[in-house]
N, C-alpha and C. Protein backbone atom coordinates (compact mmCIF):
# COMPACT_ATOMS: atom_id res chain seq x y z
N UNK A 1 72.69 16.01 -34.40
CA UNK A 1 72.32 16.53 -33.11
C UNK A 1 70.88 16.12 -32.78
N UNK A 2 70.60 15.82 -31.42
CA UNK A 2 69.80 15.48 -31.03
C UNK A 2 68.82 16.41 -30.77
N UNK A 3 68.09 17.47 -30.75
CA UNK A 3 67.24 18.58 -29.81
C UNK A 3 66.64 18.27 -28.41
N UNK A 4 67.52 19.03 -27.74
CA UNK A 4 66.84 18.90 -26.27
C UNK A 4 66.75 20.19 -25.71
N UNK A 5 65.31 20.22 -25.46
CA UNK A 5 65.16 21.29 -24.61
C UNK A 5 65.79 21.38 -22.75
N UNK A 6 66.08 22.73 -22.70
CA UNK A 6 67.10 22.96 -21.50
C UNK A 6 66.10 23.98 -20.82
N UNK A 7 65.40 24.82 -20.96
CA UNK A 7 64.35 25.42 -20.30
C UNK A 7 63.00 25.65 -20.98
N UNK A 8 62.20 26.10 -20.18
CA UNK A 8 60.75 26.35 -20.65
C UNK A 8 60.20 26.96 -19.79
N UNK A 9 59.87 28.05 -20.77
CA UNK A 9 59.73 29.75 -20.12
C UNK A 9 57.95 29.95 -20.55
N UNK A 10 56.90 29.80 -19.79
CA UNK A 10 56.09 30.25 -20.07
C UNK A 10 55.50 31.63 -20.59
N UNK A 11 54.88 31.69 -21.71
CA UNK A 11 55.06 33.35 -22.25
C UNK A 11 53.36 33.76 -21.69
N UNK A 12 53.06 34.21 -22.27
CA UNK A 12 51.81 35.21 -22.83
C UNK A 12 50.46 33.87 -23.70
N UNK A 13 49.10 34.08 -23.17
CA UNK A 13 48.44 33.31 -24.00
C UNK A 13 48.58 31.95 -24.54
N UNK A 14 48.90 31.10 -23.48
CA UNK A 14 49.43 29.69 -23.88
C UNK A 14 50.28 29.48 -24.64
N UNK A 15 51.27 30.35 -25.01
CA UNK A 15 52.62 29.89 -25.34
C UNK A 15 53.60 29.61 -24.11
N UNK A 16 54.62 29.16 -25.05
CA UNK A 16 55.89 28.33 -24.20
C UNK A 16 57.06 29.15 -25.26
N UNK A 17 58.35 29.51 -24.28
CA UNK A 17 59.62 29.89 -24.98
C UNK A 17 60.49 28.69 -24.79
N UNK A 18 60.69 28.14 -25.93
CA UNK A 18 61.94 26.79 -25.61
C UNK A 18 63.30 27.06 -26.03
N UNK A 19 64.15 26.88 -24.91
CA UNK A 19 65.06 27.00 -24.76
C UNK A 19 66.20 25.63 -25.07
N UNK A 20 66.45 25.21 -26.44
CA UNK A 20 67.29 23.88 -26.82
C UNK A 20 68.86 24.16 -26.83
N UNK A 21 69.24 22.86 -26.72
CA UNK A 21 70.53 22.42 -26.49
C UNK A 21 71.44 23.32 -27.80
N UNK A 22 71.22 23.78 -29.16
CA UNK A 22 72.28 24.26 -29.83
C UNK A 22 72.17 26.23 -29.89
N UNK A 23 71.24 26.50 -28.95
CA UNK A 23 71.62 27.80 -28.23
C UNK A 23 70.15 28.39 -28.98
N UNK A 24 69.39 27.99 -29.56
CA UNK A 24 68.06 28.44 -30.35
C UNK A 24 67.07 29.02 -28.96
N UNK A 25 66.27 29.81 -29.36
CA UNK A 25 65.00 29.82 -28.68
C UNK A 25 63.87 30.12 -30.00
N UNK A 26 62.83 28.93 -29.48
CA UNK A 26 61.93 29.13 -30.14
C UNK A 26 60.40 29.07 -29.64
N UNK A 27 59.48 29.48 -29.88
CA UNK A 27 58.39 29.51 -29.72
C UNK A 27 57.39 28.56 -30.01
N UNK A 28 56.49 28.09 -28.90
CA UNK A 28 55.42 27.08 -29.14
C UNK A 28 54.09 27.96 -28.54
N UNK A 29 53.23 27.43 -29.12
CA UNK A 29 51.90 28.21 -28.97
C UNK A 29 51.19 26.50 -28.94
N UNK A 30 50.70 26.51 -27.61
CA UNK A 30 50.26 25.30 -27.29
C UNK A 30 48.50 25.55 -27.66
N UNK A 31 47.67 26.08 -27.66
CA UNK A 31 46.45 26.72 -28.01
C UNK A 31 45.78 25.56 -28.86
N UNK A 32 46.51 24.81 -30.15
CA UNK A 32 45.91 23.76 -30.22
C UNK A 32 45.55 22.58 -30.10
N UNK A 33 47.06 22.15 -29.23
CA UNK A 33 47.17 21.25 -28.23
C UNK A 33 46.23 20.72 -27.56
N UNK A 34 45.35 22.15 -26.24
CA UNK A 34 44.45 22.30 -25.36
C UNK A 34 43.32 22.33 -26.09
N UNK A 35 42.75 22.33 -27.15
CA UNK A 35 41.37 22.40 -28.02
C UNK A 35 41.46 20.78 -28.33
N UNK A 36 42.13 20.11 -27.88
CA UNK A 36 41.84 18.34 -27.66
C UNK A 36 41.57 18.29 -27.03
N UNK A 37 41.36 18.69 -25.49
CA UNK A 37 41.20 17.92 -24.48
C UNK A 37 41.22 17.03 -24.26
N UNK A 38 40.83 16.58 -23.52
CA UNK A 38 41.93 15.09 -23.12
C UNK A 38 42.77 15.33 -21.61
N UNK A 39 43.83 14.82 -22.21
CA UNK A 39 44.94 15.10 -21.10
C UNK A 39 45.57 15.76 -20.99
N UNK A 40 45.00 16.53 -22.13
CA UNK A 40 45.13 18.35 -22.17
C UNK A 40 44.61 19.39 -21.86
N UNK A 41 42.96 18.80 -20.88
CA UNK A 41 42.07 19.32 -20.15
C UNK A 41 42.80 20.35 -19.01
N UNK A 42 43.53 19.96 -18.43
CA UNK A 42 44.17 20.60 -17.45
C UNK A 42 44.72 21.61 -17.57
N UNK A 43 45.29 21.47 -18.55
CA UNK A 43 46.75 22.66 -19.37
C UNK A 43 45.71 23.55 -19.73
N UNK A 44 44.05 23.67 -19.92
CA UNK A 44 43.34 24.57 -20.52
C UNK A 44 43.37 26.03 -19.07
N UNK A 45 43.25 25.65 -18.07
CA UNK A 45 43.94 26.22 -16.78
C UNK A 45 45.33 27.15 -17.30
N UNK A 46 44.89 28.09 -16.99
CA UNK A 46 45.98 29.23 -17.59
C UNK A 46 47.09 29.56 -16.28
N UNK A 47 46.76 29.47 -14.95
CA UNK A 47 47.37 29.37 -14.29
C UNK A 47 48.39 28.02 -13.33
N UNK A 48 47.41 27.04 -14.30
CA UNK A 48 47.67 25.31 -13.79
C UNK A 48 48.86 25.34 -15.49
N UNK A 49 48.71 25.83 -16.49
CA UNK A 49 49.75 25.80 -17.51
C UNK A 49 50.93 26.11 -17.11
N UNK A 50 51.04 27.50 -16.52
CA UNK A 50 52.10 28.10 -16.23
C UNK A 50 52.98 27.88 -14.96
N UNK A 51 52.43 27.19 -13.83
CA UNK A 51 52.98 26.86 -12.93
C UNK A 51 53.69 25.18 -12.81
N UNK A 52 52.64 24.67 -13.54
CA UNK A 52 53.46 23.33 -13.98
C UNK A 52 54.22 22.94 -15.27
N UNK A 53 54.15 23.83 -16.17
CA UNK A 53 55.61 23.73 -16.57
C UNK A 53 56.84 23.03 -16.40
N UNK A 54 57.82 22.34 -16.89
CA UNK A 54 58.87 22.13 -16.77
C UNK A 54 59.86 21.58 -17.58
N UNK A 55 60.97 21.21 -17.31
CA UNK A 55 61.60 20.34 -18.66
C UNK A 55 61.71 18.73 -18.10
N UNK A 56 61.21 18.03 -18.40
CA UNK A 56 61.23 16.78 -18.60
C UNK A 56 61.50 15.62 -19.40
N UNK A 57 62.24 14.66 -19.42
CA UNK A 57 62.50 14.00 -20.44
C UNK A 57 63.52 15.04 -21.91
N UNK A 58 64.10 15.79 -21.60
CA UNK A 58 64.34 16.48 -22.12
C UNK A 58 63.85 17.18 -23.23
N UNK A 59 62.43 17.63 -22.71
CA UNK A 59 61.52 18.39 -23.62
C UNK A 59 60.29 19.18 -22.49
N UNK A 60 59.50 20.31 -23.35
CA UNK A 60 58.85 20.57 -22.19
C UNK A 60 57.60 19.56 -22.19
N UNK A 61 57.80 19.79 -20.77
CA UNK A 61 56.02 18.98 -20.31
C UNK A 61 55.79 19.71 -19.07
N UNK A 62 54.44 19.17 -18.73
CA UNK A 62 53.71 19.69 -17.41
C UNK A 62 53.65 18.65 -16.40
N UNK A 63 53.95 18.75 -15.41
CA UNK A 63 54.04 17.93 -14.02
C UNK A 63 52.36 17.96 -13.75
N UNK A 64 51.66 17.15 -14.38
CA UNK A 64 50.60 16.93 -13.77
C UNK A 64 50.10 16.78 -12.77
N UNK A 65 50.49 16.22 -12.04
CA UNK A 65 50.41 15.32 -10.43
C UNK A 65 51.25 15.80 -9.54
N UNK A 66 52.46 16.69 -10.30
CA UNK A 66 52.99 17.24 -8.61
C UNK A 66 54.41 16.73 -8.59
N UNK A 67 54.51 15.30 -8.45
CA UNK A 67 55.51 14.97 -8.16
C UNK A 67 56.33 14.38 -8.83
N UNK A 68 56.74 15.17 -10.31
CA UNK A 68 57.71 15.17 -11.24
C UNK A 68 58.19 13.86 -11.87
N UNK A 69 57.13 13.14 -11.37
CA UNK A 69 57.16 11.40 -12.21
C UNK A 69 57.07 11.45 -13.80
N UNK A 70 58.78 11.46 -14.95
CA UNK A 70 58.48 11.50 -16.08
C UNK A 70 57.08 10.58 -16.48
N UNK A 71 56.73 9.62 -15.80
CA UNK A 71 56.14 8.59 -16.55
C UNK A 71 54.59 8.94 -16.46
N UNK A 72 54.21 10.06 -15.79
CA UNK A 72 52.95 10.49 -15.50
C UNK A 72 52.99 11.61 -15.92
N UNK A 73 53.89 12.72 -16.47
CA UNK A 73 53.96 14.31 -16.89
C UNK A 73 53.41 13.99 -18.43
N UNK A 74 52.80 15.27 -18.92
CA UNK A 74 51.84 15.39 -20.52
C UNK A 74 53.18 16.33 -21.37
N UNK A 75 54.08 15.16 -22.05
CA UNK A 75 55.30 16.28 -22.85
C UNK A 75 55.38 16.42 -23.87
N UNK A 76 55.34 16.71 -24.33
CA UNK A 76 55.85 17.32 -26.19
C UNK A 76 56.93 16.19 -26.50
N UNK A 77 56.82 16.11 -27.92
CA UNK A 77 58.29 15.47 -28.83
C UNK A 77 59.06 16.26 -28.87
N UNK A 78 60.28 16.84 -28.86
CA UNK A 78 61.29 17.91 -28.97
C UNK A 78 61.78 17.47 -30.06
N UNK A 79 62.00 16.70 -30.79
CA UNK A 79 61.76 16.57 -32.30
C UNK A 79 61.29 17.25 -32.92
N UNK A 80 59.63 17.42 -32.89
CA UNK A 80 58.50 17.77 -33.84
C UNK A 80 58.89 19.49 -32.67
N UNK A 81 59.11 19.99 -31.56
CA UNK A 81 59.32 21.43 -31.07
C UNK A 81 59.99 21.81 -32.14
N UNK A 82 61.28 21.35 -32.26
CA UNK A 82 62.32 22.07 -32.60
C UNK A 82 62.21 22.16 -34.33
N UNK A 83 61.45 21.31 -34.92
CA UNK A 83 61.04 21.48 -36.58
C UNK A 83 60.18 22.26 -36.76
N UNK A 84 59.07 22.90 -36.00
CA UNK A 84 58.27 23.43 -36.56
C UNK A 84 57.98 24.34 -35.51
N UNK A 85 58.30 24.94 -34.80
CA UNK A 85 57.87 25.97 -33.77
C UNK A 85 59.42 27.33 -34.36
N UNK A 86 58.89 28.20 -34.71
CA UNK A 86 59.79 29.51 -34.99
C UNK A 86 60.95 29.48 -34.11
N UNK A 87 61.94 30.28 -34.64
CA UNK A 87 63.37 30.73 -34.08
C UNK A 87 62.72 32.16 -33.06
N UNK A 88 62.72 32.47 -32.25
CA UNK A 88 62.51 34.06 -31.70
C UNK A 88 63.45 34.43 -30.77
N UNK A 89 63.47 35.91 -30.42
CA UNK A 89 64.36 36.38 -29.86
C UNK A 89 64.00 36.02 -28.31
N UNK A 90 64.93 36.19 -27.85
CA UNK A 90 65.10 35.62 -26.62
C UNK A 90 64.49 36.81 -25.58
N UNK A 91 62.95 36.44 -24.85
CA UNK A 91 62.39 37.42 -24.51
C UNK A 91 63.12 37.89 -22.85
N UNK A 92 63.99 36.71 -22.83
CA UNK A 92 64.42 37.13 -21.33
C UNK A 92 65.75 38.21 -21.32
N UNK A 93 66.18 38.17 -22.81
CA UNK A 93 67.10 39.39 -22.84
C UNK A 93 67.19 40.67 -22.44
N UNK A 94 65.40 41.20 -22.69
CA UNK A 94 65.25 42.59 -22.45
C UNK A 94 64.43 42.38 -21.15
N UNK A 95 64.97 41.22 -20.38
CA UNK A 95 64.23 41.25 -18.76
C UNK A 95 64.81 41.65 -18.07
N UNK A 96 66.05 42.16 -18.48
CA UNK A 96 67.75 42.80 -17.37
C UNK A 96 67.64 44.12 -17.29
């Protein structure tokens, strides 16, 4: 199996809830990501994190620019998500 992320749920404190293709949700805490800066300057924006969000390339990334060009969005490997970011409960369960 391949891992592909299918949603990406912004949490609390620069995390991300990922939502992959074999029914998992797991947790990323991007926090050290953004302590590179770089082209990760942006994502340090707590409200520029959470609104650009998305799934891309079938993993999460951030729409930098707006207009959802994979070839310009900042995304994660969903490889390296899905190996090392925790299993957690699915926080949108107790959102009903």
């Amino acid at each position: 199996m391949f891992p592909k992320v299918l949603q990406a749920v912004a949490g609390e404190d620069f995390t991300v809830y990922l939502y992959f293709n074999d029914g998992s949700v797991r947790l990323y805490d991007a926090k050290p990501l953004l302590a590179l800066g770089g082209v990760f300057a942006p994502l340090q924006d707590e409200a520029f994190f959470k609104s650009r969000l998305t799934v891309l390339n079938d993993t999460a990334a951030w729409d930098v620019t707006g207009d959802r060009d994979p070839g310009s969005c900042v995304d994660l490997d969903p490889i390296e998500l899905y190996e090392t970011c925790p299993v957690v409960v699915d926080p949108l369960e107790s959102a009903s």
